[in-house]
N, C-alpha and C. Protein backbone atom coordinates (compact mmCIF):
# COMPACT_ATOMS: atom_id res chain seq x y z
N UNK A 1 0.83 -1.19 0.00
CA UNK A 1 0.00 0.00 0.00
C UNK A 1 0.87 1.25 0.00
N UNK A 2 2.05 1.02 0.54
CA UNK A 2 2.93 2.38 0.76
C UNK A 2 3.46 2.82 -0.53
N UNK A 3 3.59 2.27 -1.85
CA UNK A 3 3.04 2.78 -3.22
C UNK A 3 2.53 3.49 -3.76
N UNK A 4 0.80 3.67 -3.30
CA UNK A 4 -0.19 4.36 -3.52
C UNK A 4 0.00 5.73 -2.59
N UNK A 5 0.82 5.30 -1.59
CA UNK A 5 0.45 5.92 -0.76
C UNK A 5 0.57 8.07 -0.83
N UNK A 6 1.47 8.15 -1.86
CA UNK A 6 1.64 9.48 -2.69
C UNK A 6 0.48 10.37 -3.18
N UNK A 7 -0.13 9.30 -4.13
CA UNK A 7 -1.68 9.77 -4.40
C UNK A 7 -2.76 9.87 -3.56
N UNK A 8 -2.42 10.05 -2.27
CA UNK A 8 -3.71 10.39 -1.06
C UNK A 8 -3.13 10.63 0.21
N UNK A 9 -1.45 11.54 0.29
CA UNK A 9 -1.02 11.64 1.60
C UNK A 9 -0.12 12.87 0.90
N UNK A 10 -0.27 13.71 2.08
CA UNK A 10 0.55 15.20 1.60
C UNK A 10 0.91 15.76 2.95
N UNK A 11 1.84 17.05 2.84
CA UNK A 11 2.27 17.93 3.91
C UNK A 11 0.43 18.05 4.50
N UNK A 12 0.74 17.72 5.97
CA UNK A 12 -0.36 18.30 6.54
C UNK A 12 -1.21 19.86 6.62
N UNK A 13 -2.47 19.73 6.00
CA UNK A 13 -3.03 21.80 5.19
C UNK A 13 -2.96 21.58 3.98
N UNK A 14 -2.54 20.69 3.52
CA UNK A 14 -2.53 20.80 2.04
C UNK A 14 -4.09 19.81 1.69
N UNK A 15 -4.45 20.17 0.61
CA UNK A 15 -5.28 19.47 -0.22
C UNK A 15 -4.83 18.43 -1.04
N UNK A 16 -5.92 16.88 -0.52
CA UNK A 16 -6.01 15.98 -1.69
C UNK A 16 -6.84 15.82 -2.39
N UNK A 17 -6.46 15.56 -3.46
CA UNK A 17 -7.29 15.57 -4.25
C UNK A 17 -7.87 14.56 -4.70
N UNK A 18 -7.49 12.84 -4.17
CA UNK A 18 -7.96 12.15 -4.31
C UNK A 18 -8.66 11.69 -3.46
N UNK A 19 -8.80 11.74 -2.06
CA UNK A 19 -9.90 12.06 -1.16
C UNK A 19 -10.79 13.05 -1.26
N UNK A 20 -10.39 14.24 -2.05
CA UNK A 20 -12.20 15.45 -2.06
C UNK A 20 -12.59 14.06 -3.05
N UNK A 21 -12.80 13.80 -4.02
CA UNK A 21 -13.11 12.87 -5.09
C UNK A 21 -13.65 12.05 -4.47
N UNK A 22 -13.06 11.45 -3.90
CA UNK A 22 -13.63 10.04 -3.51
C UNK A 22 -14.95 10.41 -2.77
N UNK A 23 -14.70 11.70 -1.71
CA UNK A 23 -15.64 11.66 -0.61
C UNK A 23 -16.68 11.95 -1.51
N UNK A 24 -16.90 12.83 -2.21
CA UNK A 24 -17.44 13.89 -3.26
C UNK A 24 -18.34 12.43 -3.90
N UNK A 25 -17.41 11.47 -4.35
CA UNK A 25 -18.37 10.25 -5.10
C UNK A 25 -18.90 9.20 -4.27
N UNK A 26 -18.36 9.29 -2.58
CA UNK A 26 -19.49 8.36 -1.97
C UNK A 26 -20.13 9.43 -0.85
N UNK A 27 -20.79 10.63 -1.52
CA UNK A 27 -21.46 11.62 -0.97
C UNK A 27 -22.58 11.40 -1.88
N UNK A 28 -22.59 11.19 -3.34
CA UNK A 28 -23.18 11.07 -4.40
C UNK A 28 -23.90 9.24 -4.31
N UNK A 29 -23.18 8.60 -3.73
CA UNK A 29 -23.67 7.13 -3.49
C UNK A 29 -24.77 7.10 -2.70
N UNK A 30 -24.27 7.65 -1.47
CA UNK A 30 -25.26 7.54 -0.47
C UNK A 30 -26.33 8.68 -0.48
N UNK A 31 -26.23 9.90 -1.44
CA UNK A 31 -27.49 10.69 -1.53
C UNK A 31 -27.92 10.19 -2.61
N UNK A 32 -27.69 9.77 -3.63
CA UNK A 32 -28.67 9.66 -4.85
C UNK A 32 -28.46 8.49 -5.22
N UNK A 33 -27.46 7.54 -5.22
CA UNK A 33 -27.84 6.21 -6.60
C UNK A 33 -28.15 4.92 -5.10
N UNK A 34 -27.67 5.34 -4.18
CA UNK A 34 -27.89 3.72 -2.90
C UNK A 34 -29.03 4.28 -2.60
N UNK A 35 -31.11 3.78 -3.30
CA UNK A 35 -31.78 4.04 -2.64
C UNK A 35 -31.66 2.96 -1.68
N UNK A 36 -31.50 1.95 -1.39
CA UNK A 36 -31.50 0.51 -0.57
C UNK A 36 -30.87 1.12 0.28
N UNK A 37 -31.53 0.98 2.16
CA UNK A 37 -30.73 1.22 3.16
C UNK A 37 -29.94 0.69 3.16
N UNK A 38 -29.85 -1.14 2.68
CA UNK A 38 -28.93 -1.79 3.10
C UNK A 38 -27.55 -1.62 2.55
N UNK A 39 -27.66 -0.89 1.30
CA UNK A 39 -26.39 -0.43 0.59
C UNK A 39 -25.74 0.43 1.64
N UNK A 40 -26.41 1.27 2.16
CA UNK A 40 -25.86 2.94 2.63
C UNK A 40 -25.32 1.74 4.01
N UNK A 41 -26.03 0.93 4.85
CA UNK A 41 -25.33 0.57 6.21
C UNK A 41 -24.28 -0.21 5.91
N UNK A 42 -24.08 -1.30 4.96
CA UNK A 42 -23.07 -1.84 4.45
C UNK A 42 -22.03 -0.85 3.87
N UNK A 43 -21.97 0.16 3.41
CA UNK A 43 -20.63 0.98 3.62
C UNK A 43 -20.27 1.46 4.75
N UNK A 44 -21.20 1.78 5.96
CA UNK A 44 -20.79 2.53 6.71
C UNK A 44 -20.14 0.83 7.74
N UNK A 45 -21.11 -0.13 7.90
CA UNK A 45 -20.61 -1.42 8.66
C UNK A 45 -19.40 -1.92 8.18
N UNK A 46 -18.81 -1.40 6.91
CA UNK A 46 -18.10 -2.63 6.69
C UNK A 46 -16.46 -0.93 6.63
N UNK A 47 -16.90 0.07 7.16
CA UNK A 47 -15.54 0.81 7.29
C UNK A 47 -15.16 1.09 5.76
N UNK A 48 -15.93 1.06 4.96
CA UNK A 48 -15.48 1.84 3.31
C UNK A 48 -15.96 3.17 2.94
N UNK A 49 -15.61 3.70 4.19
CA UNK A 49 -16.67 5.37 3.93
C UNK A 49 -15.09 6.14 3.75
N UNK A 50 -14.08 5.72 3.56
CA UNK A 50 -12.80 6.17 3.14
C UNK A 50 -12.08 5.61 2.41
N UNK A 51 -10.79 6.59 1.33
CA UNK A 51 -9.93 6.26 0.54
C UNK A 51 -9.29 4.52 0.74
N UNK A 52 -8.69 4.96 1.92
CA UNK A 52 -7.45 4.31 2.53
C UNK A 52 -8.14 2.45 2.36
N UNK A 53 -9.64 2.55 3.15
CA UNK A 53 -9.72 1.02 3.37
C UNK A 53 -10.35 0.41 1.61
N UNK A 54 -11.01 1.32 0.61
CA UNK A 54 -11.08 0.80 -0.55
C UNK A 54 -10.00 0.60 -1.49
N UNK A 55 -8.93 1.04 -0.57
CA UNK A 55 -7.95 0.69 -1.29
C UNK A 55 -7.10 -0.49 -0.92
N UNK A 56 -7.46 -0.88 0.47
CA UNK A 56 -6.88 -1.58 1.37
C UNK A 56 -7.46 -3.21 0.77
N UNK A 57 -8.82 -2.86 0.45
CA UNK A 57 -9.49 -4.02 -0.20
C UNK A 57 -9.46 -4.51 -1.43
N UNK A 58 -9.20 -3.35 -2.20
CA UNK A 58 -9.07 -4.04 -3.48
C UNK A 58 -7.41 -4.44 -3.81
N UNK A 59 -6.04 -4.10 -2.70
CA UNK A 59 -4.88 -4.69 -2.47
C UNK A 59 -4.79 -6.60 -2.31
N UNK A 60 -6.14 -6.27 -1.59
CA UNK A 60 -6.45 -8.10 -0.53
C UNK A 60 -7.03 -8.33 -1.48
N UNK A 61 -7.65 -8.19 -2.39
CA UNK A 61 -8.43 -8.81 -3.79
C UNK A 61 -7.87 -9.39 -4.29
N UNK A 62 -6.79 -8.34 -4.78
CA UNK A 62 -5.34 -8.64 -5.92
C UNK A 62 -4.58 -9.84 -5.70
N UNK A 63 -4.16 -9.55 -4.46
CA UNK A 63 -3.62 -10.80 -3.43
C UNK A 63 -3.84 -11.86 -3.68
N UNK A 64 -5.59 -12.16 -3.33
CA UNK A 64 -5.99 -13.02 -3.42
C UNK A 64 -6.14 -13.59 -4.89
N UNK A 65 -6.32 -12.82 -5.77
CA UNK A 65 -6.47 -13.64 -7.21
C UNK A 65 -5.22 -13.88 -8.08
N UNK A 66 -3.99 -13.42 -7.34
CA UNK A 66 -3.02 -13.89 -7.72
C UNK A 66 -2.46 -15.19 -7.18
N UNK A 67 -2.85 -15.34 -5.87
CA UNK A 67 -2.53 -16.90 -5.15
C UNK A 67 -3.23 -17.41 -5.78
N UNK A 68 -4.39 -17.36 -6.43
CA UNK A 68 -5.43 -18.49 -7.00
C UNK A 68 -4.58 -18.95 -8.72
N UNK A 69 -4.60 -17.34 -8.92
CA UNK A 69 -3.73 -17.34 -10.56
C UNK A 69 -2.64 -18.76 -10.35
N UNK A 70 -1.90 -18.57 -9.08
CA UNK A 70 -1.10 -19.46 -8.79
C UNK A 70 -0.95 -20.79 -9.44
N UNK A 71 -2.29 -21.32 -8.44
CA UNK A 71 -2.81 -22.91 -8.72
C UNK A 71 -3.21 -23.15 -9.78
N UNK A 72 -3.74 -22.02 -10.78
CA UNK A 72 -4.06 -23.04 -12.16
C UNK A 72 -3.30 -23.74 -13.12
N UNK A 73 -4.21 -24.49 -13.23
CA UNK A 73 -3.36 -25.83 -14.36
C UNK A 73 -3.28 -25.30 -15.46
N UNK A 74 -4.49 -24.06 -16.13
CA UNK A 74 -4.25 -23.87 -16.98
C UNK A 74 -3.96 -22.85 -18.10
């Protein structure tokens, strides 16, 4: 993660710009396209209401479909 970590960490006062974005597009999730409560509590239950852990997850994704990539025969 300490990679990424450029594109969403700066001198402290400064502006990112990939967090206004992000917040900006799950401000837009949860007011207009998640009518389903269960969408809006499942971001907030599962800790993806920030940069850092959707990024954290789709790292453990990668992870994971590369150990699998691993095992195939074919």
């Amino acid at each position: 993660m300490a990679t990424f970590s450029s594109w969403y960490t700066t001198v402290p006062g400064t502006e990112v710009p990939v967090q206004d974005v992000f917040k900006e597009a799950l401000d837009i999730f949860l007011g207009e396209l998640a009518k389903d409560q269960t969408k809006r509590e499942w971001i907030v239950n599962t800790n993806h209401g920030n940069f850092e852990s959707v990024l954290q997850a789709v790292l453990d994704a990668r992870s994971q479909y590369e150990k699998r990539k691993g095992d195939s025969k074919v």
